[in-house]
Every structure is written in structure tokens, then in C-alpha cells.
N, C-alpha and C. Protein backbone atom coordinates (compact mmCIF):
# COMPACT_ATOMS: atom_id res chain seq x y z
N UNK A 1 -7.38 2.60 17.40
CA UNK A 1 -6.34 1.60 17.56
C UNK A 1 -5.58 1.43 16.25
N UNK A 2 -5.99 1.39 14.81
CA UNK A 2 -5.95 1.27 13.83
C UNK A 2 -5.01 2.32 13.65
N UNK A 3 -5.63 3.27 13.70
CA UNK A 3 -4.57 5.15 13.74
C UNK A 3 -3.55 4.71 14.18
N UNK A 4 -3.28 4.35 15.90
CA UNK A 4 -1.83 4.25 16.48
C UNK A 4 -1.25 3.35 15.95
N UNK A 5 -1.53 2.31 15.10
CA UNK A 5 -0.61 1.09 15.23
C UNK A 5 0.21 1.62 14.05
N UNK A 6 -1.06 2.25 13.34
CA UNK A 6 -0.32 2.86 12.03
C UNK A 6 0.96 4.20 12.20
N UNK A 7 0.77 4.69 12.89
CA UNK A 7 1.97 5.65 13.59
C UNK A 7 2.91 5.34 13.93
N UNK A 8 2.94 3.97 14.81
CA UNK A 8 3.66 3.15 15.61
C UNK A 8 4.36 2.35 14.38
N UNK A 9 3.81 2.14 13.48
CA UNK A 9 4.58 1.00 12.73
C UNK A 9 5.41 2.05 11.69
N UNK A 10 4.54 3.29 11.46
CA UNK A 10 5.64 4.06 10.57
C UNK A 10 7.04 4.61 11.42
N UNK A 11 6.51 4.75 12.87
CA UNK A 11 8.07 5.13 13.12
C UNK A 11 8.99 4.45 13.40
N UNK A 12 8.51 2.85 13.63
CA UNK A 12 9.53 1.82 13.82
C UNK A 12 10.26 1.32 12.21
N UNK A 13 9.50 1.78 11.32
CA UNK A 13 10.23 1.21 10.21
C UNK A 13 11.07 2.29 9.95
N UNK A 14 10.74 3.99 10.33
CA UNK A 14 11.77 4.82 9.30
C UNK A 14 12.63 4.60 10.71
N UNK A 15 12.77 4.18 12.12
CA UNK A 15 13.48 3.98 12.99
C UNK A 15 14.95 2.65 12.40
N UNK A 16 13.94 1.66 12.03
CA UNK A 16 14.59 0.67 11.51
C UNK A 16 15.70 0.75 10.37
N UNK A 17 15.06 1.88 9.87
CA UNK A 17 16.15 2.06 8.71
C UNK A 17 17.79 2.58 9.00
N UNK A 18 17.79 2.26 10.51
CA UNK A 18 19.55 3.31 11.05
C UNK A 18 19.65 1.69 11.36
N UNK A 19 19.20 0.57 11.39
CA UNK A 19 20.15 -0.55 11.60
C UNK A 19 20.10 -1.43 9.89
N UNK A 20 20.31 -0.27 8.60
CA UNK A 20 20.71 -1.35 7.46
C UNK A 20 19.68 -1.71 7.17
N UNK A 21 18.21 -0.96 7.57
CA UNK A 21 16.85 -1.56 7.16
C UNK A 21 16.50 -2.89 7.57
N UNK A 22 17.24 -3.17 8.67
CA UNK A 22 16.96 -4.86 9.64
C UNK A 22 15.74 -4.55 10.30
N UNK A 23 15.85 -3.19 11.20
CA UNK A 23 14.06 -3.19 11.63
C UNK A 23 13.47 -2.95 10.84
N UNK A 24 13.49 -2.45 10.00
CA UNK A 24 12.04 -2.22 8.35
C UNK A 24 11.59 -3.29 8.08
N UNK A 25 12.48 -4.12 7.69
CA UNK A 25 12.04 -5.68 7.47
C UNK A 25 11.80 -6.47 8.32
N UNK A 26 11.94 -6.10 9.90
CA UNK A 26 11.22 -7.16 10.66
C UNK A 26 9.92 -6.41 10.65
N UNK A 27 9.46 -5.37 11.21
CA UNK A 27 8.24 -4.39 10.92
C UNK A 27 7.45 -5.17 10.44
N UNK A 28 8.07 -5.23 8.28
CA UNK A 28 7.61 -5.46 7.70
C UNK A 28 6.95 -7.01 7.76
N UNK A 29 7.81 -7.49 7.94
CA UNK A 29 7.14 -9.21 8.00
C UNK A 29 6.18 -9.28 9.22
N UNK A 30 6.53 -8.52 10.50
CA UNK A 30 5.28 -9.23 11.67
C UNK A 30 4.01 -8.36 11.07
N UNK A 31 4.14 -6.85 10.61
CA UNK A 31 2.66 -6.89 10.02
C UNK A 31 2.03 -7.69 9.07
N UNK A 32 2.86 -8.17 7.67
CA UNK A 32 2.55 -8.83 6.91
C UNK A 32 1.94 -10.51 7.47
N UNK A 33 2.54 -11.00 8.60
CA UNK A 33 1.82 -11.84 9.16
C UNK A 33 0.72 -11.77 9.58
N UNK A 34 0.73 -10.77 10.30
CA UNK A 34 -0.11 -10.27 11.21
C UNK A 34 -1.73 -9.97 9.93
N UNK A 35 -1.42 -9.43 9.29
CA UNK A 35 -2.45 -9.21 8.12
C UNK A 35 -2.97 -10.53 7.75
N UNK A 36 -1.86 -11.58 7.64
CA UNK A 36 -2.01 -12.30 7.27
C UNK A 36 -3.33 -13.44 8.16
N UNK A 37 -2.72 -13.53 9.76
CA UNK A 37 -3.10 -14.15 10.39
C UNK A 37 -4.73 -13.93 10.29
N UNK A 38 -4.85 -12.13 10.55
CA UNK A 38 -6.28 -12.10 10.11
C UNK A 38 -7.00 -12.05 9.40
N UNK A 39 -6.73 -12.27 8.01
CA UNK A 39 -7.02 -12.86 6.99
C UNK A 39 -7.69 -13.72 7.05
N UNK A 40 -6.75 -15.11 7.65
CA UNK A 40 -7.36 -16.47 8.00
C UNK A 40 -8.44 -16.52 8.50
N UNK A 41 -8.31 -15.69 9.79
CA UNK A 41 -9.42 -15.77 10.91
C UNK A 41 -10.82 -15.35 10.54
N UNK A 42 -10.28 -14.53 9.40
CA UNK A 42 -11.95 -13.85 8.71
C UNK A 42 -12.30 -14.78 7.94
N UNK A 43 -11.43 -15.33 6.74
CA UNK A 43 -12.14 -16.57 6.28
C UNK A 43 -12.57 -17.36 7.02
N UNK A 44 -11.54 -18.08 7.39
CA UNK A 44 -12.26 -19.16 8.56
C UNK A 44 -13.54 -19.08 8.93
N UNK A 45 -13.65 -17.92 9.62
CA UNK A 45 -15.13 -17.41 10.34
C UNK A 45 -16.18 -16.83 8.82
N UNK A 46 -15.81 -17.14 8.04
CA UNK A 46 -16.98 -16.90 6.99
C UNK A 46 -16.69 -15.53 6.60
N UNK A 47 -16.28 -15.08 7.15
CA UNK A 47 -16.37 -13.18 6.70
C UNK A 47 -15.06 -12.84 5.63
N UNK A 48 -14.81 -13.39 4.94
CA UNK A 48 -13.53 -13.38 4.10
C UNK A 48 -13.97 -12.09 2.84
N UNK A 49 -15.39 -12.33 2.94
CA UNK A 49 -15.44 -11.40 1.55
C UNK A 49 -15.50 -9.60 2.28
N UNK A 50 -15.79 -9.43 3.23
CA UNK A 50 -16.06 -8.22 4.08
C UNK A 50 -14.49 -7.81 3.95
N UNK A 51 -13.80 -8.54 4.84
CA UNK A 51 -12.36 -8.23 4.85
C UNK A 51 -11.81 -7.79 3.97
N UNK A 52 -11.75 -8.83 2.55
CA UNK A 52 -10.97 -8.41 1.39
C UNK A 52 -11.96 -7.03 0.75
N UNK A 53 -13.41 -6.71 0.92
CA UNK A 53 -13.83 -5.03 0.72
C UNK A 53 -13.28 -4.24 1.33
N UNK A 54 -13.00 -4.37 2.63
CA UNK A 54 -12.12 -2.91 3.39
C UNK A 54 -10.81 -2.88 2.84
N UNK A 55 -10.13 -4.59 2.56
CA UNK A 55 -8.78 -4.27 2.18
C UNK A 55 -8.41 -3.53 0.75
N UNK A 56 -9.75 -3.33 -0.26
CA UNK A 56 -9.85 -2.55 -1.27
C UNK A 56 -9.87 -1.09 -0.91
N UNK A 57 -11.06 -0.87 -0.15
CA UNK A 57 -11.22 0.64 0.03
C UNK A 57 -10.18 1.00 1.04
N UNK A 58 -9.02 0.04 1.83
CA UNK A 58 -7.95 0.99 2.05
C UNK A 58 -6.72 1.42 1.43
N UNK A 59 -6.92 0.14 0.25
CA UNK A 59 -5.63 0.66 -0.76
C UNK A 59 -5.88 1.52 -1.30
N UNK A 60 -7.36 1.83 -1.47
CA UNK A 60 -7.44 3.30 -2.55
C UNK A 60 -7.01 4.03 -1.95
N UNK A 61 -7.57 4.67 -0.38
CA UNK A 61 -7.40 5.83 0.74
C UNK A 61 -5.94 5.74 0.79
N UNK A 62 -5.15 4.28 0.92
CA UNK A 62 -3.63 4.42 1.13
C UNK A 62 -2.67 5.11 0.19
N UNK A 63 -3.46 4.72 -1.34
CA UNK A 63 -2.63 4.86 -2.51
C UNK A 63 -2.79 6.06 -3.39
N UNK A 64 -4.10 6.30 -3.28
CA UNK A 64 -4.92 7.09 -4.32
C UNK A 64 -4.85 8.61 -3.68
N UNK A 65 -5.18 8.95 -2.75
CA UNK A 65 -5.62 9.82 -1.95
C UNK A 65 -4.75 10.82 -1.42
N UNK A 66 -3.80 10.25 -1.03
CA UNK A 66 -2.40 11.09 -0.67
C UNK A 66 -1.11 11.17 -1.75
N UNK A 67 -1.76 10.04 -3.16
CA UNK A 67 -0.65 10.61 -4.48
C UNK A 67 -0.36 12.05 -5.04
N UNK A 68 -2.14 12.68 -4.64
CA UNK A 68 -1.94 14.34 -4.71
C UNK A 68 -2.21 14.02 -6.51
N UNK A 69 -2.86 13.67 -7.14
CA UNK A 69 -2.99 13.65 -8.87
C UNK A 69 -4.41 14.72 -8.70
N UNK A 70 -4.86 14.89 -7.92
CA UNK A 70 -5.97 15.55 -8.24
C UNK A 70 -7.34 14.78 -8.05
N UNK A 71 -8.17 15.71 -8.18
CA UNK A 71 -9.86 15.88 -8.21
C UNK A 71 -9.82 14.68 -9.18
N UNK A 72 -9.63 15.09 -10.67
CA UNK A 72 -10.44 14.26 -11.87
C UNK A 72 -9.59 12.64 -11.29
N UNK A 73 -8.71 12.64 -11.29
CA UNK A 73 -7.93 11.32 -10.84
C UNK A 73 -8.91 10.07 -10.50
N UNK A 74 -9.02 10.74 -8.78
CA UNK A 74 -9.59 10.80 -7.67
C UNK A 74 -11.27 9.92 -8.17
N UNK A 75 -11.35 11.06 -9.26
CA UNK A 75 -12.96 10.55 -9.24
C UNK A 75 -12.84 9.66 -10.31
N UNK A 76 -12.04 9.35 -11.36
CA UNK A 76 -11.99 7.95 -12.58
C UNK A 76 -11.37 6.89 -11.76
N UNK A 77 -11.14 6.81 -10.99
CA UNK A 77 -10.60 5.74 -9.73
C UNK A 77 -12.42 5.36 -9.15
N UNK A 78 -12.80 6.36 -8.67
CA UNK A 78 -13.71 5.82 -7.45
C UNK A 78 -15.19 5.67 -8.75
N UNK A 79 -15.14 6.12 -9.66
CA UNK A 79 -16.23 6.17 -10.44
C UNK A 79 -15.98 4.58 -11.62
N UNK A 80 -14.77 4.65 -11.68
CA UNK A 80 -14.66 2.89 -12.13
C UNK A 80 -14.55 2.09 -10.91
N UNK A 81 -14.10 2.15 -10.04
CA UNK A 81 -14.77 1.18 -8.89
C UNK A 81 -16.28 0.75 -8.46
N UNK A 82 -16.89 2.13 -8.57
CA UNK A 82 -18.25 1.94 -8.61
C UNK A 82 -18.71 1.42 -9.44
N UNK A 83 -18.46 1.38 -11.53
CA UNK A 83 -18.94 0.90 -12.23
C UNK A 83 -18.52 -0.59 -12.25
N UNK A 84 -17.61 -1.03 -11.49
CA UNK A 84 -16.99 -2.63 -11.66
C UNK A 84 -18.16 -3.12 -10.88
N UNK A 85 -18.33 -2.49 -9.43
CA UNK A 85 -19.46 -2.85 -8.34
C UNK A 85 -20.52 -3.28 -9.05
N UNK A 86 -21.00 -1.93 -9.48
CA UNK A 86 -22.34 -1.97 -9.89
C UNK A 86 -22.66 -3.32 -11.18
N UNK A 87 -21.53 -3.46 -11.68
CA UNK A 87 -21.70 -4.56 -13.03
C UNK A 87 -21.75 -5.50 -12.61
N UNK A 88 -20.98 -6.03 -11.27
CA UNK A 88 -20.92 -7.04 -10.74
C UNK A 88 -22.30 -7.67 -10.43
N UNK A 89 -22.52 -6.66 -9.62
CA UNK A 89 -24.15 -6.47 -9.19
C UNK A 89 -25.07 -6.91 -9.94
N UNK A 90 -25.06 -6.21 -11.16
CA UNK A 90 -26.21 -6.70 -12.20
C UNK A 90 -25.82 -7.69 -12.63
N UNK A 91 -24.57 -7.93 -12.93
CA UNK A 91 -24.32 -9.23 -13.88
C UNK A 91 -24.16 -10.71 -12.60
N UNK A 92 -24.25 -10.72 -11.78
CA UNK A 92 -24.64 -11.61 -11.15
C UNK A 92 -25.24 -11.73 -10.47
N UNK A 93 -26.28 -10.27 -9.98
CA UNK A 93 -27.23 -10.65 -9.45
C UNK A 93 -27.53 -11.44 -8.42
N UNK A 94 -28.77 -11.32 -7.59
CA UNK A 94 -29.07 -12.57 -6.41
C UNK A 94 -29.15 -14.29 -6.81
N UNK A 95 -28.66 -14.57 -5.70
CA UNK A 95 -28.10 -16.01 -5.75
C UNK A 95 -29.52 -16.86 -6.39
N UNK A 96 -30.00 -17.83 -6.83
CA UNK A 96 -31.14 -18.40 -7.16
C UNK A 96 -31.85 -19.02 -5.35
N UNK A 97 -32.68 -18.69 -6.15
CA UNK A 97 -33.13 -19.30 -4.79
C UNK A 97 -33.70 -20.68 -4.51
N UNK A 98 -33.19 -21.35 -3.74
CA UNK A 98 -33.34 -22.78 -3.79
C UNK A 98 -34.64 -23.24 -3.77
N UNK A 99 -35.28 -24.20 -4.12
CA UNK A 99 -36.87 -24.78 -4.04
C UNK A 99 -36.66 -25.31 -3.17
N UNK A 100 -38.08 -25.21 -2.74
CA UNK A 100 -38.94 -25.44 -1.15
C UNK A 100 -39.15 -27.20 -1.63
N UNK A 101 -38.91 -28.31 -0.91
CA UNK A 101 -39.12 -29.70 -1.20
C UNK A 101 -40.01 -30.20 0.25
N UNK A 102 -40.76 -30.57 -0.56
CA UNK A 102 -41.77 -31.56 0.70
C UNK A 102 -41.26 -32.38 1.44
N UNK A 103 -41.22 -32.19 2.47
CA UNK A 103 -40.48 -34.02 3.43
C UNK A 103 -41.23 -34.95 3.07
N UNK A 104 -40.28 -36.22 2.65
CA UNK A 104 -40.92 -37.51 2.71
C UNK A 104 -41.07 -37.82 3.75
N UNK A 105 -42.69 -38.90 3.29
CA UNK A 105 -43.40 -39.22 4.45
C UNK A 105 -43.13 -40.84 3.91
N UNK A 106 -41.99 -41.92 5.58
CA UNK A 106 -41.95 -43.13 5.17
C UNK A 106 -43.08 -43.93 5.19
């Protein structure tokens, strides 16, 4: 679904561009809503941090991947991503874990 919409939206925008770039920019804004909307819906629903990870690993695949810079590029991109991860990781580590408290007895 993801594939077609993405097909679908590239040919409506280079379509858009024979009316003065008026459809590019509508394109542009209902996806940008549209991103937007589900954005919300993932926060909202708690999952905000999942979302904004895929929305990383698709800017790389979007940006990185088809620039054509090459192998070494390619890998000081994904090998400092990994080292940001991984630091993150260690440097903050699991959450503390809360203490166990006895119920009062009235």
C-alpha cells in the first residue's frame, strides 16, 4: 500500500507541475497532513517513539540510498547512526526501577 501511494503521489505531483505547480502543492500539503494526522494518532495512542524510528530509517532509505555517493558514504551514515543508538543505549540505559511499597493496613 505504502509502494502505491508512493507512485501515486509521485505522478500526481510531476502531473501537477503542467498546472504552475498548483497540483504539487496540493499533493504536497494533503500528504504533509496526512503524515501529520498520523503522527498524532501514534502519539496519542502511546506509540509516538516507534513512529518517529521508522520516520528516521526512511529518510535515510529516502535520502541516503538513492544519492548514489557510494559504499563508504552509505556505511559512515549507517555506522554513526548505529553509534548515536548504541550511546544512547548505554548512556541512558534502563529506566530505574520503581520500589515495591507495602499497602497500608488502616
Amino acid at each position: 500500500t505504502i509502494f502505491t501511494n508512493n507512485i501515486q503521489v509521485t505522478f500526481l505531483a510531476f502531473g501537477g507541475g503542467i498546472l504552475l505547480g498548483i497540483g504539487t502543492l496540493y499533493v504536497l500539503i494533503y500528504n504533509g497532513v496526512l503524515l501529520g494526522a498520523v503522527a498524532g494518532l501514534a502519539i496519542g495512542a502511546g506509540n509516538g517513539r516507534p513512529f518517529f524510528e521508522l520516520v528516521v530509517a526512511g529518510l535515510v532509505e529516502g535520502f541516503v540510498t538513492p544519492a548514489g555517493h557510494g559504499l563508504s558514504v552509505a556505511l559512515v551514515i549507517g555506522i554513526g547512526l548505529g553509534a548515536i543508538y548504541w550511546g544512547l543505549v548505554w548512556w541512558r540505559g534502563a529506566p530505574p526501577a520503581r520500589p515495591v511499597t507495602a499497602a497500608r493496613v488502616p
